[in-house]
N, C-alpha and C. Protein backbone atom coordinates (compact mmCIF):
# COMPACT_ATOMS: atom_id res chain seq x y z
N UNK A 1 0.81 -1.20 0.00
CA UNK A 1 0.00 0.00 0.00
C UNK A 1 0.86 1.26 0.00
N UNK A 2 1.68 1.11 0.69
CA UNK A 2 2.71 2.79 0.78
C UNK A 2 3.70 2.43 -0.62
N UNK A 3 3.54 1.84 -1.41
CA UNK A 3 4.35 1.64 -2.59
C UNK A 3 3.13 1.81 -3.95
N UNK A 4 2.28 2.40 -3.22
CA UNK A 4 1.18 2.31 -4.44
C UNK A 4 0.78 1.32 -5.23
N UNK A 5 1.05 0.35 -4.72
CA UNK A 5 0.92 -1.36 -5.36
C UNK A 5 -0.66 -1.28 -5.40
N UNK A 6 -1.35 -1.39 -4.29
CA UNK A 6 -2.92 -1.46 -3.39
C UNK A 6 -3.31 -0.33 -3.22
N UNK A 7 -4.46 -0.03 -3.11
CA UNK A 7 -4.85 0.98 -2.25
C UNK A 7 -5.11 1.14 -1.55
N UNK A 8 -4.53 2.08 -0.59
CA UNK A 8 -4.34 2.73 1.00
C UNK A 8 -5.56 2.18 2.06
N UNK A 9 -5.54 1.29 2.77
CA UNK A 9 -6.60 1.57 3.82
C UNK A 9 -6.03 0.92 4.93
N UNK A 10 -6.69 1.99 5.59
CA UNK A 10 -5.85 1.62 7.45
C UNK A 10 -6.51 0.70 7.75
N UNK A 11 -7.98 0.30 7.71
CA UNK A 11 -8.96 -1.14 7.95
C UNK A 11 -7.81 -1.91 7.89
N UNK A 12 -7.30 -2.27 6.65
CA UNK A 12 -6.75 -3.20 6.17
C UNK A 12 -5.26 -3.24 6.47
N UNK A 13 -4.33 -2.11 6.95
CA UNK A 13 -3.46 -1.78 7.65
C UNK A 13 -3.18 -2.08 8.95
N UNK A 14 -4.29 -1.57 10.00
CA UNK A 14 -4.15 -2.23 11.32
C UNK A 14 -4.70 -3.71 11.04
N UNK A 15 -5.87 -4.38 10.38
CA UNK A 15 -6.09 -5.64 10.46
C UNK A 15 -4.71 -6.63 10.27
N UNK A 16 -3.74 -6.19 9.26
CA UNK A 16 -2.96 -6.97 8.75
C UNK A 16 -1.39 -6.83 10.21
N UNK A 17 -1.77 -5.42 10.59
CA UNK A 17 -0.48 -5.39 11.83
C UNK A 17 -1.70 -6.63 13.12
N UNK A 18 -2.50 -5.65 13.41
CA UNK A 18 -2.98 -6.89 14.89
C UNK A 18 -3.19 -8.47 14.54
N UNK A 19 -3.34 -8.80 12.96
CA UNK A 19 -3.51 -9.98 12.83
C UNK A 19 -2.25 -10.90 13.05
N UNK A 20 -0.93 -10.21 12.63
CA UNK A 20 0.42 -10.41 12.54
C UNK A 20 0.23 -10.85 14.58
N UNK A 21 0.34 -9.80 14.87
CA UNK A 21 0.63 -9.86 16.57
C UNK A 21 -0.30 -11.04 17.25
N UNK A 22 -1.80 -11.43 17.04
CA UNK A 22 -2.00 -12.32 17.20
C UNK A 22 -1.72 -13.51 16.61
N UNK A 23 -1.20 -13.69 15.90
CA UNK A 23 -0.22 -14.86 15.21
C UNK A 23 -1.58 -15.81 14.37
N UNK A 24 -2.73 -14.64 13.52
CA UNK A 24 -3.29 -15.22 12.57
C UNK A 24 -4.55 -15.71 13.09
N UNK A 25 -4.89 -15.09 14.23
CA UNK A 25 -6.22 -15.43 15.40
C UNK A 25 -7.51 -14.05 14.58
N UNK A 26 -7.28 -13.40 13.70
CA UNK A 26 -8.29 -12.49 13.48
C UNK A 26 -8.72 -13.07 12.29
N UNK A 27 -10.04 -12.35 11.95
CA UNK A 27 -11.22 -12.65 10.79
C UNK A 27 -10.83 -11.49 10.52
N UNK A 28 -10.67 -11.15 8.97
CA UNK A 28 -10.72 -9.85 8.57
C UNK A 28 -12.19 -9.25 8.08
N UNK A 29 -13.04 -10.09 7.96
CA UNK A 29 -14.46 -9.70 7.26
C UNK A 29 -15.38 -10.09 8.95
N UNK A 30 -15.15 -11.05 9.58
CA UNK A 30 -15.85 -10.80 10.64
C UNK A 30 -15.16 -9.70 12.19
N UNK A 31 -14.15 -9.60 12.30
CA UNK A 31 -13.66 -9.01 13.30
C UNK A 31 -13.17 -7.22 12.97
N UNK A 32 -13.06 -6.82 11.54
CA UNK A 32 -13.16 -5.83 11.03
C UNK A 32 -14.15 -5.75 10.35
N UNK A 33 -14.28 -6.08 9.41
CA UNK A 33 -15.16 -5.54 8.22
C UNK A 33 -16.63 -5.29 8.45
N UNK A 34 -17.19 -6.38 9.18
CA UNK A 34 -18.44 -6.59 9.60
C UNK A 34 -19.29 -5.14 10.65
N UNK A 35 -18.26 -5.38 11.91
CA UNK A 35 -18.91 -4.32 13.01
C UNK A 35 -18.40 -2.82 12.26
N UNK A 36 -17.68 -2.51 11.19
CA UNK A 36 -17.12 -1.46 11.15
C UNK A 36 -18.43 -0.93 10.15
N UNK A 37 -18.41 -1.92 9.27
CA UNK A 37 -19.99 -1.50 7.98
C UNK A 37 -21.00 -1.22 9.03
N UNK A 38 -21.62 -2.41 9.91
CA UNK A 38 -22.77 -2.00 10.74
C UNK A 38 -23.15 -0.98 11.40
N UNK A 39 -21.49 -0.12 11.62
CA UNK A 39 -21.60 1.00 12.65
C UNK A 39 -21.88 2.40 11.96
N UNK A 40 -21.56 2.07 10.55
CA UNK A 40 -21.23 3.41 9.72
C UNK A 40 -23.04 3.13 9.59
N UNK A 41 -23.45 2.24 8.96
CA UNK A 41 -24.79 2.28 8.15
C UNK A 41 -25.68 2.69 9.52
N UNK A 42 -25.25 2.41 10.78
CA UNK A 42 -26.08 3.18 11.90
C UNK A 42 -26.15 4.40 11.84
N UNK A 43 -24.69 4.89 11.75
CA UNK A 43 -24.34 6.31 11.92
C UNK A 43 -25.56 7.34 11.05
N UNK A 44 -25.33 6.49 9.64
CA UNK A 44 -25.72 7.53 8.63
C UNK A 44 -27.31 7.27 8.90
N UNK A 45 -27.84 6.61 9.63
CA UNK A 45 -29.56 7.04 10.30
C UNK A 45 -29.46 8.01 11.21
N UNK A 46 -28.49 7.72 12.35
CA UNK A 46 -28.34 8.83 12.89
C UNK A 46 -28.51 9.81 12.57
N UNK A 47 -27.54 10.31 11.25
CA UNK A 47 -27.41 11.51 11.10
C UNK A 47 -28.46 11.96 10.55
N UNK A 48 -29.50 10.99 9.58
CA UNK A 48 -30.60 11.30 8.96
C UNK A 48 -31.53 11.64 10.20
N UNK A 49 -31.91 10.92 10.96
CA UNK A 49 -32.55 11.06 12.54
C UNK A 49 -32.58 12.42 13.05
N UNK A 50 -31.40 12.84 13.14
CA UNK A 50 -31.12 14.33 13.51
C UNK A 50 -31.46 15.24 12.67
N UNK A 51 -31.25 15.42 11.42
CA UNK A 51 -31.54 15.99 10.79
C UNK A 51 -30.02 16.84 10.24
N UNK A 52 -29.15 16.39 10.39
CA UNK A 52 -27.33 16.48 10.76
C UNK A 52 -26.89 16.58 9.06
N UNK A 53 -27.51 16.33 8.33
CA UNK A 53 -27.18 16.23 7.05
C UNK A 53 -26.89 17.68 6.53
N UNK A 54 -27.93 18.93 7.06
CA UNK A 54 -27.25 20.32 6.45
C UNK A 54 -25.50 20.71 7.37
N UNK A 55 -25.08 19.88 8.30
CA UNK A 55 -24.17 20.50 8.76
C UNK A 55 -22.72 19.06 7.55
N UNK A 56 -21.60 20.51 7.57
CA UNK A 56 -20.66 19.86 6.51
C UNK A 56 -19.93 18.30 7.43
N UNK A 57 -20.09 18.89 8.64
CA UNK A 57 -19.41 17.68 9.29
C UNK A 57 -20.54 16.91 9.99
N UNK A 58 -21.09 16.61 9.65
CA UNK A 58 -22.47 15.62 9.82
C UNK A 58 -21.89 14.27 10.35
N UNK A 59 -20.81 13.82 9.95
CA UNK A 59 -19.95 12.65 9.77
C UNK A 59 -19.47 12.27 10.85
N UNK A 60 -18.95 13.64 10.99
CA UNK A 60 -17.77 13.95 12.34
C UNK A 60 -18.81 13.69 13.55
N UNK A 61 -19.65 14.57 13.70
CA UNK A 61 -20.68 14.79 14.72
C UNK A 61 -21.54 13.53 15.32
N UNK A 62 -21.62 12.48 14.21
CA UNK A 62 -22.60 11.38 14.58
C UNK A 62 -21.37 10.12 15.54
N UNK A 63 -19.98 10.57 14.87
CA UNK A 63 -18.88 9.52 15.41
C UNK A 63 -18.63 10.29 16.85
N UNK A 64 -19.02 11.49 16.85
CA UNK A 64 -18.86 11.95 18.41
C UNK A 64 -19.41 11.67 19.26
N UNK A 65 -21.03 11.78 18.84
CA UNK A 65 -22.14 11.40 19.84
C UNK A 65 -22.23 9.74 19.89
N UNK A 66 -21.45 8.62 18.96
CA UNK A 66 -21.93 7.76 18.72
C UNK A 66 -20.64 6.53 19.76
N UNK A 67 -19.41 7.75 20.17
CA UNK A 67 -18.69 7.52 21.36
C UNK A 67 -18.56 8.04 22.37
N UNK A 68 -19.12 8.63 22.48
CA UNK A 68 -19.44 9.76 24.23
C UNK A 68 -20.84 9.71 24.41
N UNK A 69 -21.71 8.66 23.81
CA UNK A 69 -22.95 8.48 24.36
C UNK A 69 -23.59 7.41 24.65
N UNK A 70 -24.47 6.69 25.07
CA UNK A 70 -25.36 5.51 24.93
C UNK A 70 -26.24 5.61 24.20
N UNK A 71 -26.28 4.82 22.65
CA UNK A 71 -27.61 4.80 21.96
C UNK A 71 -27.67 2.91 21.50
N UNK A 72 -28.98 3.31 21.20
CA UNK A 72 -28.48 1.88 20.06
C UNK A 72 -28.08 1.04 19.49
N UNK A 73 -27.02 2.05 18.65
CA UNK A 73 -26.37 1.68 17.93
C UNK A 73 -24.75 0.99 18.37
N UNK A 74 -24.49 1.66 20.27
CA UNK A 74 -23.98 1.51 20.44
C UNK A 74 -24.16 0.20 21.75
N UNK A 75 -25.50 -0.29 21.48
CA UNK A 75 -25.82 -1.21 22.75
C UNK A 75 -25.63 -0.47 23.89
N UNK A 76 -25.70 0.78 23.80
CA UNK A 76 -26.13 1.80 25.42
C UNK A 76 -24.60 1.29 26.41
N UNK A 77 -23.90 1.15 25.00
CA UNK A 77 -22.37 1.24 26.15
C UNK A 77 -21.41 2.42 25.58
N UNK A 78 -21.03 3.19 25.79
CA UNK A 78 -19.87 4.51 25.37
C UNK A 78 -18.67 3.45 25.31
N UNK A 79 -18.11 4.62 24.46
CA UNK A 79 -16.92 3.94 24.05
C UNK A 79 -15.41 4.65 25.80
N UNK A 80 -15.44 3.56 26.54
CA UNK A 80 -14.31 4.39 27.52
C UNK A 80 -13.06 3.84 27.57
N UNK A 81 -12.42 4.27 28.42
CA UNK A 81 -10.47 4.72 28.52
C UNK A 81 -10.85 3.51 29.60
N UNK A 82 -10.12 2.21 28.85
CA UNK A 82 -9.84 0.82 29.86
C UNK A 82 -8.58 1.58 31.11
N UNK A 83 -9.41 1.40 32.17
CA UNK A 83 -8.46 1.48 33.64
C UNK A 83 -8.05 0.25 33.97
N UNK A 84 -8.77 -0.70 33.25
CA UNK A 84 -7.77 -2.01 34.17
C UNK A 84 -6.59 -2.41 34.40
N UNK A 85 -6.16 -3.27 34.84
CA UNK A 85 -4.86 -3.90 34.80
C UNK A 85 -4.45 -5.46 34.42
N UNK A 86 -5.28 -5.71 33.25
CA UNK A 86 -5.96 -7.24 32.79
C UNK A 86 -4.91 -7.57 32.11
N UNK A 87 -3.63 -6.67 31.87
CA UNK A 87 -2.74 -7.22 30.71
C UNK A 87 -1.35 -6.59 31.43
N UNK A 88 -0.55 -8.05 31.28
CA UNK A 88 0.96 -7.40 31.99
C UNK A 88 1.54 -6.57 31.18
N UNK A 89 2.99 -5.71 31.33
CA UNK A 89 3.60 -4.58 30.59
C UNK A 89 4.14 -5.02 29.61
N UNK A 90 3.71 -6.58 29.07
CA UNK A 90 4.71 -6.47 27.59
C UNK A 90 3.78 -7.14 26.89
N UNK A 91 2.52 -7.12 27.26
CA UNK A 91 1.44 -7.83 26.63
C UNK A 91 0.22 -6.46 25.82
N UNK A 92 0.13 -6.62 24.75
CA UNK A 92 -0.16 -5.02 24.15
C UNK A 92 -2.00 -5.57 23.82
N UNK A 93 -2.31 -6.65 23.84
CA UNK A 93 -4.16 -7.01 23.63
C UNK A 93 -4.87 -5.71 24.29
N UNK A 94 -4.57 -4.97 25.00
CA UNK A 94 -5.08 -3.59 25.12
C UNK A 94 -5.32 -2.41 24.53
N UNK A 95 -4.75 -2.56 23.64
CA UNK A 95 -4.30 -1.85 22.59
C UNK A 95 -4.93 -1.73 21.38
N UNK A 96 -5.47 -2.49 21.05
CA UNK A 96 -5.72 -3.32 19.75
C UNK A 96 -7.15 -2.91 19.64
N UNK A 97 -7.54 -2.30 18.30
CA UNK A 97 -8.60 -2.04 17.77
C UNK A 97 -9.71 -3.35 17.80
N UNK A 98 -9.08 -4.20 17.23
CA UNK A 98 -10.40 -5.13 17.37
C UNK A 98 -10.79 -5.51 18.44
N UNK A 99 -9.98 -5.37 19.97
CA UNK A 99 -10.41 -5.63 20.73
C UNK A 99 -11.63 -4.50 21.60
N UNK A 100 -11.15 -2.68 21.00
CA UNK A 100 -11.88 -1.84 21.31
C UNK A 100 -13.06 -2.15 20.14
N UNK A 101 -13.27 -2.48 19.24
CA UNK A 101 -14.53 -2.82 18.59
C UNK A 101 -15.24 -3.56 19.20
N UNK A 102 -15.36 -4.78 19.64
CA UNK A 102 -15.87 -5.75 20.28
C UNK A 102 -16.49 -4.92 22.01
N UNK A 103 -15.12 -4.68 22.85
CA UNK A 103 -15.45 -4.31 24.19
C UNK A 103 -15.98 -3.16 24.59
N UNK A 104 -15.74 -1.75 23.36
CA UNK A 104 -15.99 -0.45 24.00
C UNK A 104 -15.53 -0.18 25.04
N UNK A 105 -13.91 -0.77 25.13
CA UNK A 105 -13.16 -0.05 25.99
C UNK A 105 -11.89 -0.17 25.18
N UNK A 106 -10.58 0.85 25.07
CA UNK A 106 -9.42 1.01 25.18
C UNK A 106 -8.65 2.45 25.44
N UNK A 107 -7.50 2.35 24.80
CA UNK A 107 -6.39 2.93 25.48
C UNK A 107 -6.47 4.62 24.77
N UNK A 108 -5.24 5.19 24.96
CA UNK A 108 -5.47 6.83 23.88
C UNK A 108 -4.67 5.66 22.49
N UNK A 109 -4.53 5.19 21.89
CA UNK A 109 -4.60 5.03 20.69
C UNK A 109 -5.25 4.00 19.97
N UNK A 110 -5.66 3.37 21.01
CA UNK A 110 -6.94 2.12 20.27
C UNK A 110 -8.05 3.14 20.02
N UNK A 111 -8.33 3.85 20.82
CA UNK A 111 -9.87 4.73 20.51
C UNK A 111 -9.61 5.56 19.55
N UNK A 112 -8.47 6.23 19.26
CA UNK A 112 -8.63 7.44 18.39
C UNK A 112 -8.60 6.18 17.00
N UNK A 113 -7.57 5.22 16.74
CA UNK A 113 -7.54 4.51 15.80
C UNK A 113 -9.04 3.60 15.20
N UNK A 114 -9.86 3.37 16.66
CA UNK A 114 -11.23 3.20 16.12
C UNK A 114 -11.58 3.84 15.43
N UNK A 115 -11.55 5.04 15.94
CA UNK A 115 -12.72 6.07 15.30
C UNK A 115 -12.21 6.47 13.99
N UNK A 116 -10.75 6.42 13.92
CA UNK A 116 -10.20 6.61 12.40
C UNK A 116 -10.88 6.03 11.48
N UNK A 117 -10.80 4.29 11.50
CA UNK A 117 -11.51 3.69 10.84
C UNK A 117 -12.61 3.85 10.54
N UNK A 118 -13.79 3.88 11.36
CA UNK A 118 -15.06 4.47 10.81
C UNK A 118 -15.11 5.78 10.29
N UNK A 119 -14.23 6.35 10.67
CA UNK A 119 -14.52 7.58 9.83
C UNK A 119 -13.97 7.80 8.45
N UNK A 120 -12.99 6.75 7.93
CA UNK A 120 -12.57 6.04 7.18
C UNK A 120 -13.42 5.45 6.05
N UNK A 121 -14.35 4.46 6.44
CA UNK A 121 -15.28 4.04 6.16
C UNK A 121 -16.61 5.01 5.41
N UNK A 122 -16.87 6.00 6.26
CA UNK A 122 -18.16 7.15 6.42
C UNK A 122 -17.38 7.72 4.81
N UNK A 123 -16.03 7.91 5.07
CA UNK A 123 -15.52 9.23 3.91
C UNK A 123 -16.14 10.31 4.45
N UNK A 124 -15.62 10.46 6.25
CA UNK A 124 -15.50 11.33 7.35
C UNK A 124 -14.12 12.00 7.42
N UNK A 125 -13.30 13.33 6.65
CA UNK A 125 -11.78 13.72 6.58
C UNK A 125 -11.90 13.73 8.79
N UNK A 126 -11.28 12.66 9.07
CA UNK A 126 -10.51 13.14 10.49
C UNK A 126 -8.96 12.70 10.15
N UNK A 127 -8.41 13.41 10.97
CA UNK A 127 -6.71 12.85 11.18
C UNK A 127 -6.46 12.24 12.61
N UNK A 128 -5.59 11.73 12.74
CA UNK A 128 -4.88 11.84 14.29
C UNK A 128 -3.83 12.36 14.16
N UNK A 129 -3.35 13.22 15.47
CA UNK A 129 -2.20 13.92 15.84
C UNK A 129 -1.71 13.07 17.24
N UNK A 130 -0.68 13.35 17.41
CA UNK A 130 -0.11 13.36 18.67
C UNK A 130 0.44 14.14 19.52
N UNK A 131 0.19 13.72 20.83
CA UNK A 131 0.69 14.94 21.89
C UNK A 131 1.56 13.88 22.88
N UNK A 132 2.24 14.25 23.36
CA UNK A 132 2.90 13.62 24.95
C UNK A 132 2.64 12.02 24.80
N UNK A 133 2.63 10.96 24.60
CA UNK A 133 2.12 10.06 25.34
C UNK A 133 0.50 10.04 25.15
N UNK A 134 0.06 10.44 24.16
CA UNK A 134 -1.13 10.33 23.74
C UNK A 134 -1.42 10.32 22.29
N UNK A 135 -2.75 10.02 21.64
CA UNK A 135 -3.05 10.34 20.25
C UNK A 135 -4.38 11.25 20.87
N UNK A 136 -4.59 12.43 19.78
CA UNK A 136 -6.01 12.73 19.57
C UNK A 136 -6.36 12.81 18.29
N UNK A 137 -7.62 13.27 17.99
CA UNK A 137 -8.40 13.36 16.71
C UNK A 137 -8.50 14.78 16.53
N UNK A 138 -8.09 15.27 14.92
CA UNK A 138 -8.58 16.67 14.63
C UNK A 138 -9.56 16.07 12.99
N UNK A 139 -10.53 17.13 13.46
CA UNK A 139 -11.15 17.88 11.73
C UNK A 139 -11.54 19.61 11.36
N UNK A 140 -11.46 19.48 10.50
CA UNK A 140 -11.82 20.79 10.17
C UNK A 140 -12.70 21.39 10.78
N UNK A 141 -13.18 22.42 11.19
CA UNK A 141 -14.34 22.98 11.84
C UNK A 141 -14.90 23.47 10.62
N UNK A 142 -15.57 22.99 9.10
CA UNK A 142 -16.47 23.41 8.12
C UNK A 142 -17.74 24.54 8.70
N UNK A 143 -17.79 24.12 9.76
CA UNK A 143 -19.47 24.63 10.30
C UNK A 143 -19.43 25.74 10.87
N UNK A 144 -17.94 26.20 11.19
CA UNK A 144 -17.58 27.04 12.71
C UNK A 144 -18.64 27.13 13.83
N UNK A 145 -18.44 25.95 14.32
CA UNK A 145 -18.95 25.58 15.55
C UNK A 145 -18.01 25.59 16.55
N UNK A 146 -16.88 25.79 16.06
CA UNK A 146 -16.17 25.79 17.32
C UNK A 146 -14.97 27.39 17.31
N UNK A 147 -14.65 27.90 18.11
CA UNK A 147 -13.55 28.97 17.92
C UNK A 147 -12.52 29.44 17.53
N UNK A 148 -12.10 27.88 17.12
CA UNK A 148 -11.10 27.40 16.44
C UNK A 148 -10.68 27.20 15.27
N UNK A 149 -9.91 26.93 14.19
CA UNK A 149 -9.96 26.40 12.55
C UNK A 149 -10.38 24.97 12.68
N UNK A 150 -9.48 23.86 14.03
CA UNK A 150 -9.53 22.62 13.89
C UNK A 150 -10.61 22.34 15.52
N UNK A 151 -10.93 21.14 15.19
CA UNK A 151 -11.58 20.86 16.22
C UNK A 151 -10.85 19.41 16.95
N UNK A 152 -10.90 20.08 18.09
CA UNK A 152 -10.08 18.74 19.03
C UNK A 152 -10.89 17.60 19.37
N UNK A 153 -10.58 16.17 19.58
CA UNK A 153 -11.32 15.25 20.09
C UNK A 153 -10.48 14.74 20.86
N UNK A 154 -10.57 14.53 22.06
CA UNK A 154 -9.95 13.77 23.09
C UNK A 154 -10.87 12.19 23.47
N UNK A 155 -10.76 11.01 22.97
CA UNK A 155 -11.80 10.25 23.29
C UNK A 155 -11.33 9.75 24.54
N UNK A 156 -9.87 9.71 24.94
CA UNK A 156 -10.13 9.28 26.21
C UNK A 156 -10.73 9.47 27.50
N UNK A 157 -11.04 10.74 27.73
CA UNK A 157 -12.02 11.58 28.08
C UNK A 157 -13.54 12.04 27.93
N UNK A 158 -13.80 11.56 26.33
CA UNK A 158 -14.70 12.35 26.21
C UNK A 158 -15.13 13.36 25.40
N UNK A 159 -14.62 14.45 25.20
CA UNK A 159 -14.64 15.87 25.21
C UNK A 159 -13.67 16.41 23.97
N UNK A 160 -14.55 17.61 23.77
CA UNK A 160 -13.83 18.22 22.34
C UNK A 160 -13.06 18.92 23.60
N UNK A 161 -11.10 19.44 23.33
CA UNK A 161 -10.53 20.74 23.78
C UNK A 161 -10.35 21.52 22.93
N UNK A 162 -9.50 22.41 23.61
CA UNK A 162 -9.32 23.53 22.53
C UNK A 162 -7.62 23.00 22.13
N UNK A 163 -6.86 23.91 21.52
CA UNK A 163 -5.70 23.84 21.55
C UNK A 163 -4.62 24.26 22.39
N UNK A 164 -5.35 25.23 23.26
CA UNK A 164 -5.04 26.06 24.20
C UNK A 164 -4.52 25.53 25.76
N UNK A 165 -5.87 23.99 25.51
CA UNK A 165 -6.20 23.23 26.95
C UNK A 165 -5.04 22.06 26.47
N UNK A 166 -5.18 21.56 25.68
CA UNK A 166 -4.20 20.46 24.99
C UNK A 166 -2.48 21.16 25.45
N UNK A 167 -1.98 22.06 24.71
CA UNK A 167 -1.23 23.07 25.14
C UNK A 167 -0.38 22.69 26.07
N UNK A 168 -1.28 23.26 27.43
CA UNK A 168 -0.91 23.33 28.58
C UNK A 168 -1.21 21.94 29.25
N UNK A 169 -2.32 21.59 29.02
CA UNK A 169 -2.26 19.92 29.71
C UNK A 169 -1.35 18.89 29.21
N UNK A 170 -0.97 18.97 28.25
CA UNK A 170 0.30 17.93 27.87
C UNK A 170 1.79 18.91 27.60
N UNK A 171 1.80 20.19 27.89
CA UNK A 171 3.07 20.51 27.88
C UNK A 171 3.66 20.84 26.27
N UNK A 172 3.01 20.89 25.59
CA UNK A 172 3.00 20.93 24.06
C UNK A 172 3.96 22.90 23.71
N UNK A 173 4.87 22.29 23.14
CA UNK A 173 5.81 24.10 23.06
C UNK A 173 4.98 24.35 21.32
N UNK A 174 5.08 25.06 21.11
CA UNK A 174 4.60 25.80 19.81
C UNK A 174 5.78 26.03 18.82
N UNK A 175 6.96 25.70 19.34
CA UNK A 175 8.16 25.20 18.47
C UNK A 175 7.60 23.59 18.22
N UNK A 176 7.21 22.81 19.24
CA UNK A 176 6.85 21.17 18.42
C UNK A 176 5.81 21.18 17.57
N UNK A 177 4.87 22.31 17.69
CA UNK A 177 3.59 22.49 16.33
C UNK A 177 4.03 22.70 15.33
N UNK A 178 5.31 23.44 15.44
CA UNK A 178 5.71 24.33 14.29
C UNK A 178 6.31 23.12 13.37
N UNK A 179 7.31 22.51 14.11
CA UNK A 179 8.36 21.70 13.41
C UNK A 179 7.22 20.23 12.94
N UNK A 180 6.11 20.16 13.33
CA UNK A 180 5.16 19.26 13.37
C UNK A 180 5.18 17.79 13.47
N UNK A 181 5.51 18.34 15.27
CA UNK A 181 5.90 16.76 16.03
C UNK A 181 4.94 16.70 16.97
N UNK A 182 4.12 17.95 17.59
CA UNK A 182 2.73 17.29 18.11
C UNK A 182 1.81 18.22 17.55
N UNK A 183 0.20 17.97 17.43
CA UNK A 183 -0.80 18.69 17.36
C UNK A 183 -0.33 19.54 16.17
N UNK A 184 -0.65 18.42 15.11
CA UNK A 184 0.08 18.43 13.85
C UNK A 184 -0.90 17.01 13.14
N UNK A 185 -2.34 17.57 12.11
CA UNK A 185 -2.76 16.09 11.58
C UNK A 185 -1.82 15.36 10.59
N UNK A 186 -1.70 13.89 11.16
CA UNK A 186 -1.17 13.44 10.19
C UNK A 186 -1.17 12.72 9.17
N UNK A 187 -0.92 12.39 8.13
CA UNK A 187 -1.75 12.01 6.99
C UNK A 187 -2.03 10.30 6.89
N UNK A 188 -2.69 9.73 5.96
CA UNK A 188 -2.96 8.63 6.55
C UNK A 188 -1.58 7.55 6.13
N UNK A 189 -0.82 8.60 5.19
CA UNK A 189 0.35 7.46 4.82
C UNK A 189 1.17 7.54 6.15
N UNK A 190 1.47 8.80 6.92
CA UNK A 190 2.15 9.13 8.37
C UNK A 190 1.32 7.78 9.16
């Protein structure tokens, strides 16, 4: 795929890395392909439901509410930041998207990498960036709904920030924006 052989998809990118790490234990059509279609074709009722279709990020908005909420679609479980301690320090099954598909729980980069994918899927433009010891999610603010150009997603938390709160809560210098080593989207070949 990064040789232009195939074409690009992270579905098929992380399936082929976590399938590697489980040593050939994943379904690619049932453990990806399946819950990832089901979730999008929810979404896009959602968004019809709402009535979300005049806003440009309609996309964005239904993957927000559709992990910081209980509906339906989501079996009335949110998507949250696993606190356990179910996996020793060199054992990474925590990590792992298919396992946050299934449980609706993981880490700061299983969740943002979920939501990549479906938004992936939708032909939803999000990126991930990184900060400190974390991933988050940016998109465009099309709608200016927010104060900002980009709009922050923190899923481990929850909550859109600003850049301001990101900033100062992870220590982020504005020389590492600049040189674009954090809070910086990165592309999907990055």
């Amino acid at each position: 795929m990064l040789e232009g052989k195939q074409h690009l998809s992270l579905k098929r990118a992380v399936y082929v890395a976590e399938n590697a790490y489980l040593n050939g234990k994943l379904d690619y059509e049932n453990d990806f392909c399946k819950p990832i279609k089901k979730t999008s074709e929810y979404l896009y009722r959602l968004i019809t439901a709402n009535n979300w279709w005049h806003y440009k990020t309609a996309k964005q908005i239904a993957l927000c509410n559709y992990f910081f909420y209980p509906c339906s679609g989501n079996e009335y479980n949110t998507f949250d930041y696993d606190f356990s301690c179910e996996y020793t320090s060199n054992d990474w099954h925590y990590q792992l998207v298919s396992r946050t598909l299934k449980k609706h729980k993981g880490q700061c980069r299983s969740l943002p990498w979920t939501f990549k994918l479906l938004a992936e899927e939708m032909g939803a433009d999000v990126q991930i960036a990184h900060v400190p010891r974390h991933c988050i999610l940016m998109y465009k603010d099309e709608d200016n709904l927010f104060p900002e150009d980009w709009v922050y997603v923190s899923l481990s938390s929850k909550q859109y920030q600003s850049s301001l709160w990101i900033k100062d809560f992870f220590a982020v210098k504005d020389s590492a924006i600049i040189a674009g080593t954090y809070l910086t989207p990165l592309t999907d070949i990055q």
